[in-house]
Protein backbone atom coordinates (compact mmCIF):
# COMPACT_ATOMS: atom_id res chain seq x y z
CA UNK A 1 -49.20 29.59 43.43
CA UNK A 2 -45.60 28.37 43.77
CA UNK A 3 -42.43 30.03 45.09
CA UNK A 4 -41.06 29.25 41.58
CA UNK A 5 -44.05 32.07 40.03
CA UNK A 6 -41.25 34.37 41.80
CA UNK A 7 -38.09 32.81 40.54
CA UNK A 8 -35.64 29.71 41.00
CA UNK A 9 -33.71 28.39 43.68
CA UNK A 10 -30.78 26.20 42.43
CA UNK A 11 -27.59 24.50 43.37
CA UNK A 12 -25.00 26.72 44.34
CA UNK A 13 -21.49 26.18 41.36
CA UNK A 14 -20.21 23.08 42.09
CA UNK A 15 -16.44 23.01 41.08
CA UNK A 16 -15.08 19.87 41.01
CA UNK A 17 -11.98 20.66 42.88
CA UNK A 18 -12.70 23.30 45.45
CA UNK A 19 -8.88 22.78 46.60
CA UNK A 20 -7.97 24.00 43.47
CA UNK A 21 -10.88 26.85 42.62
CA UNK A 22 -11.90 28.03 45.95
CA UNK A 23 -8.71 29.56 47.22
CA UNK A 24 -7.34 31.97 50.12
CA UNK A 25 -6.11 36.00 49.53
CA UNK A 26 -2.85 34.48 50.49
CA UNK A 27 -3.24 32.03 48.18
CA UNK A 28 -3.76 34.44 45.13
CA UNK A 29 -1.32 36.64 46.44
CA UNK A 30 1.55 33.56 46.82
CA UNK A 31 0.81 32.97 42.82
CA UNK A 32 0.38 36.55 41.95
CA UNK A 33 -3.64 36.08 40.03
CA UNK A 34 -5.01 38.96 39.08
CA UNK A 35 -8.22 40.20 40.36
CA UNK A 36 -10.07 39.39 37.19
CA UNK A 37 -9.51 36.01 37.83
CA UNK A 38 -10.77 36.12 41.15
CA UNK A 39 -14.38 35.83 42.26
CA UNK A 40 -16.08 36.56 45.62
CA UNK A 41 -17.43 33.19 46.29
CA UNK A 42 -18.34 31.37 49.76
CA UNK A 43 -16.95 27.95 49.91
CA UNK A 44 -18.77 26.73 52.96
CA UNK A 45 -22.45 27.48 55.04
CA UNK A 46 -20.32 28.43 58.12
CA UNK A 47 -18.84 31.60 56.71
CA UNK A 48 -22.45 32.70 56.61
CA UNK A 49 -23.44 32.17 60.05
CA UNK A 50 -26.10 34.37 60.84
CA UNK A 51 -29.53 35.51 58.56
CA UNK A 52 -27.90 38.19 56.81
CA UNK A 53 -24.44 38.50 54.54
CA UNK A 54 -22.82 41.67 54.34
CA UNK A 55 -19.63 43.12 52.15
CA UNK A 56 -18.40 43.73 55.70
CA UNK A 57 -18.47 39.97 56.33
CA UNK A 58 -16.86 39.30 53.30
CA UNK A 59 -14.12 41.85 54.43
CA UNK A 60 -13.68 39.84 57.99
CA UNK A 61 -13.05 36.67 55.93
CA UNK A 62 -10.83 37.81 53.71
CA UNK A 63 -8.71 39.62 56.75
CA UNK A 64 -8.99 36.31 58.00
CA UNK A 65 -7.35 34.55 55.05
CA UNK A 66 -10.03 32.28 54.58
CA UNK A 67 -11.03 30.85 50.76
CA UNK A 68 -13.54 33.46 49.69
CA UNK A 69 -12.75 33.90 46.29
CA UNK A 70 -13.48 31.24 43.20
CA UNK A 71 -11.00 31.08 40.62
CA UNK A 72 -12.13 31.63 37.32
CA UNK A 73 -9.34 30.60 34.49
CA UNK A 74 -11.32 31.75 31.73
CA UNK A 75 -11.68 35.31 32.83
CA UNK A 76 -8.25 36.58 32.37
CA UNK A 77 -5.09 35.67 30.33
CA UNK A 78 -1.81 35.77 32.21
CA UNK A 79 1.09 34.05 32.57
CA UNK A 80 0.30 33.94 36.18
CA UNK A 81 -3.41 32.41 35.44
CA UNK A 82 -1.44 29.85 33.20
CA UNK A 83 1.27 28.95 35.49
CA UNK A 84 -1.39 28.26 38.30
CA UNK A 85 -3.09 26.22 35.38
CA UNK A 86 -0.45 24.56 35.02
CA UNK A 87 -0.18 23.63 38.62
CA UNK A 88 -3.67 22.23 38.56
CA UNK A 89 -2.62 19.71 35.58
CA UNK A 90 0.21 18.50 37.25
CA UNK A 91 -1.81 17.92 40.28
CA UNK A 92 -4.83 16.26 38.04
CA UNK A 93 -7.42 18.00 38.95
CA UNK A 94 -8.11 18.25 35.18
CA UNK A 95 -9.50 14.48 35.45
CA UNK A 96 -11.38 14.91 38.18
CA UNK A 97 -14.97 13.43 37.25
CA UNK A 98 -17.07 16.85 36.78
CA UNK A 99 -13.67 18.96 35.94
CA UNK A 100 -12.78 16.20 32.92
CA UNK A 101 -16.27 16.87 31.39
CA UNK A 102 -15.83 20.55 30.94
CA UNK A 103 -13.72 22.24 28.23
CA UNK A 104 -11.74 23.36 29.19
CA UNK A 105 -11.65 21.50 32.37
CA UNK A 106 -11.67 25.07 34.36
CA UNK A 107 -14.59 26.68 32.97
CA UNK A 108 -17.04 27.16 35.75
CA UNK A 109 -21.01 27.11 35.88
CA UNK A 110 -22.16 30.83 35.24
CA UNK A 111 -23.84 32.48 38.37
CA UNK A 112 -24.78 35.89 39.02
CA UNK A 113 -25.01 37.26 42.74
CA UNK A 114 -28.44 36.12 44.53
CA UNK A 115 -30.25 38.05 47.34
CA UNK A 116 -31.66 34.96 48.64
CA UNK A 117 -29.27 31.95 50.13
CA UNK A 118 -30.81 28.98 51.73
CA UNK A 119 -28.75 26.02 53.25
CA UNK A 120 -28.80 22.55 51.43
CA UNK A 121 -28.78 20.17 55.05
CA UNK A 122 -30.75 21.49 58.47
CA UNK A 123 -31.25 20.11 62.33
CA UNK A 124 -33.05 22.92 63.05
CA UNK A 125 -35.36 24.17 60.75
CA UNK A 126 -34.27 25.68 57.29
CA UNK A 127 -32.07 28.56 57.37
CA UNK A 128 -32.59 31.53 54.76
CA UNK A 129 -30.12 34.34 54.46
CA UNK A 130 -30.27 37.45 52.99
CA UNK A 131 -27.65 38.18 50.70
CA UNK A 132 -25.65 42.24 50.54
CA UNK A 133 -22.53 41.67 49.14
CA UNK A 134 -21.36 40.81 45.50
CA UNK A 135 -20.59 37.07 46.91
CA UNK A 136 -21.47 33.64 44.88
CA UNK A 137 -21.75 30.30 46.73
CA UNK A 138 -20.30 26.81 45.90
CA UNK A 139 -23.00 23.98 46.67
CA UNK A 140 -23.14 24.40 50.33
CA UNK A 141 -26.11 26.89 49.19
CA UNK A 142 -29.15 26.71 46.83
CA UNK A 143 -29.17 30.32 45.49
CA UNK A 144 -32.62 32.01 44.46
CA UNK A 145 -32.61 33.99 40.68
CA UNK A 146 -35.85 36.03 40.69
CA UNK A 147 -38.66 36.31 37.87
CA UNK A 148 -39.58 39.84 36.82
CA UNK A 149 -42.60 39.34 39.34
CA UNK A 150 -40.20 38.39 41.87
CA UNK A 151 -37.72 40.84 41.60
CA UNK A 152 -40.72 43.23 42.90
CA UNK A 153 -40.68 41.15 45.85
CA UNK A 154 -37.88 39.89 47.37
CA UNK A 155 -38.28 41.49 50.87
CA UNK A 156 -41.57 39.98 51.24
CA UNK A 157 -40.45 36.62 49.69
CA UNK A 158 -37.35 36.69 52.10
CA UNK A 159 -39.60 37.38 55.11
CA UNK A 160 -41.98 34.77 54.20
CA UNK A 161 -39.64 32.08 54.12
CA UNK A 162 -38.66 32.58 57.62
CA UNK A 163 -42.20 32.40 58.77
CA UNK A 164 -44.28 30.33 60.54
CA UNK A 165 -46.60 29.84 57.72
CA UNK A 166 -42.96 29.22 55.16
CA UNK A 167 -41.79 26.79 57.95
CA UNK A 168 -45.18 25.04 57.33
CA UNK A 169 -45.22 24.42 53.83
CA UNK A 170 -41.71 24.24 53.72
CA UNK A 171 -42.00 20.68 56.18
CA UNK A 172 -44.35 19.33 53.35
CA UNK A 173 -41.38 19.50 50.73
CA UNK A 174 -38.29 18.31 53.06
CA UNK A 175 -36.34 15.18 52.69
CA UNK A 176 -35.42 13.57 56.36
CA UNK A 177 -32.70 11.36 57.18
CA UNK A 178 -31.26 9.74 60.01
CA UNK A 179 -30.79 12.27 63.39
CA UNK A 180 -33.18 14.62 62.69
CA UNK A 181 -31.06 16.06 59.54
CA UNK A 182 -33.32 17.87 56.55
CA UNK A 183 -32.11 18.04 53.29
CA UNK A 184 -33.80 20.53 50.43
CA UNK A 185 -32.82 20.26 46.64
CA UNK A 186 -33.70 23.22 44.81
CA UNK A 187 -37.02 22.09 43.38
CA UNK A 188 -38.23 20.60 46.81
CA UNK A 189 -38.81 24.74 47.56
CA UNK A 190 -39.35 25.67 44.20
CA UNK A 191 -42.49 23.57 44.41
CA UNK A 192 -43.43 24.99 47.88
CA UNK A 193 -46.49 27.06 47.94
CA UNK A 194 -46.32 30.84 48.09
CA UNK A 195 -48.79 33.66 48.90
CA UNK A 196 -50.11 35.76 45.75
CA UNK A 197 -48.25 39.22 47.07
CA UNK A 198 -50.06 41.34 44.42
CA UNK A 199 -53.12 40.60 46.79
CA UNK A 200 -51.82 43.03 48.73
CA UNK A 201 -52.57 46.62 49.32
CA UNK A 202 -49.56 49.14 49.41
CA UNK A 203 -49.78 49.37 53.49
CA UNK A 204 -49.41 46.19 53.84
CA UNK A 205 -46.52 45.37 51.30
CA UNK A 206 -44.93 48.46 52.90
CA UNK A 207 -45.08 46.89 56.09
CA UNK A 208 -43.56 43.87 54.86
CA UNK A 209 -40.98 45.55 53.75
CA UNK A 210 -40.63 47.50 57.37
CA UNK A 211 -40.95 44.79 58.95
CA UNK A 212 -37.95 42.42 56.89
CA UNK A 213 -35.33 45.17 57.64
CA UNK A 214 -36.48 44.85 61.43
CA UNK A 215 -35.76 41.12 60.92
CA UNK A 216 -32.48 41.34 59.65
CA UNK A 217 -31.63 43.90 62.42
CA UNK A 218 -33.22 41.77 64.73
CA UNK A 219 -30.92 39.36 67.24
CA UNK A 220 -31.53 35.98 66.23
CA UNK A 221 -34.02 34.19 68.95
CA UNK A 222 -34.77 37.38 70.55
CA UNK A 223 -38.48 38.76 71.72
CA UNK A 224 -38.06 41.59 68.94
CA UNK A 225 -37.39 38.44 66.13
CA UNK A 226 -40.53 36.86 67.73
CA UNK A 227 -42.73 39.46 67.85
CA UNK A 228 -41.52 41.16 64.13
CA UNK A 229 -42.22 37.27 62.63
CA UNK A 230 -45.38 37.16 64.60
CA UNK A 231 -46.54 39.68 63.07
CA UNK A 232 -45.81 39.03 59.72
CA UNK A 233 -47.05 35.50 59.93
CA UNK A 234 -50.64 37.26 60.52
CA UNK A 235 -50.56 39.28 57.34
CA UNK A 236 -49.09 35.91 55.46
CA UNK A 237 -51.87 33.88 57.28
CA UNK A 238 -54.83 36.53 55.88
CA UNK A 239 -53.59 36.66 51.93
CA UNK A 240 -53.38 33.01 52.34
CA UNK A 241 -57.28 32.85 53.84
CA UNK A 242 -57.53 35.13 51.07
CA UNK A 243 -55.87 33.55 48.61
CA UNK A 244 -58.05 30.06 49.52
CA UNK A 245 -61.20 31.83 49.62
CA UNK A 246 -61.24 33.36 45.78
């Protein structure tokens, strides 16, 4: 089976004008938008460094006045939200080319929050992040909406991905160009093969589970990582004998 029999990855909401729609607490404050209008929303992969993405994260970027929220016009009906409307027009981002194809030209794509983040371009190996805040991305992340199967099992999905055998068939689907950079649209790991979880007794998808919160907790590049992936990679190595063999 595929990784799409658990759900989707696609594009993270591509804007247009992410000086106008990504914007800064300051930046909200400065024109007074209300919080309806406002929507947690990372702008770029490095505000996600690590494997996992926390409300606590969000709350160090925000401290940090950086542009974690997305501006959604359509949400809320101000004078405020009009005047900084108002600003975008006389700045033109209403003819931008995707913005000038929209009506109105600040409606945004409709996302919900995803678990699952992975990042679009790679020199070292695809990078999959869990997701624990209420957070959005723009493009600089695909972002993974699960089937009913799949909502069952994210965990194990999540720790698969960062496995040896996900690295594997995850090479087969990759795009290379010049100095070593990877690039993955959506489908390219949609299309990626994936082990048949319900295979699986309930020991071993417990486990699984165990064994992805380990991960997360886990310093990146550390003997604990090593050894918690190791050991997953043999469980994901037998259902996919297993899988083969039937």
């Amino acid at each position: 089976m595929s990784i799409s029999t658990y759900g989707r990855f696609s594009r993270g909401i591509a804007t247009g004008a992410n000086t106008f729609f990504a914007i800064s607490p300051s930046t909200a404050q400065k024109h007074g938008l209300p919080q309806q209008s406002l929507m947690p929303c990372l702008s770029k992969a490095r505000q996600a460094p690590g494997k996992i993405f926390t409300a606590s994260d969000f709350d160090a970027l925000w401290s940090a006045d950086k542009p974690v929220y997305l501006f959604n016009g359509e949400a809320k009906s101000s004078e405020e939200v009009d005047r900084y409307i108002r600003l975008g027009e006389e700045s033109g981002f209403q003819d931008r080319y995707l913005t000038r194809k929209r009506n109105p030209w600040y409606a945004l794509e409709k996302r919900l929050p995803s678990k699952i983040w992975v990042g679009v371009f790679s020199r070292t190996g695809v990078r999959f992040i869990w997701n624990e805040s209420e957070c959005i991305s723009l493009t600089c992340f695909h972002v993974f909406q699960p089937s009913e199967l799949g909502s069952q099992y994210l965990p194990l999905l999540f720790l698969y991905l960062n496995s040896a055998a996900g690295s594997r068939v995850l090479d087969l689907e990759k795009r290379e160009y010049g100095d070593g950079l990877a690039k993955f649209e959506p489908n390219d790991i949609n299309n990626a093969l994936a082990p048949d979880f319900t295979l699986l007794n309930e020991s071993k998808q417990n486990r699984l589970v165990e064994l992805q919160r380990l991960f997360l907790d886990a310093e990146k590049g550390s003997s604990d990582e090593v050894s918690i992936l190791d050991d997953a990679n043999q469980i994901f190595n037998a259902l996919i004998h297993d899988d083969t063999d039937r």
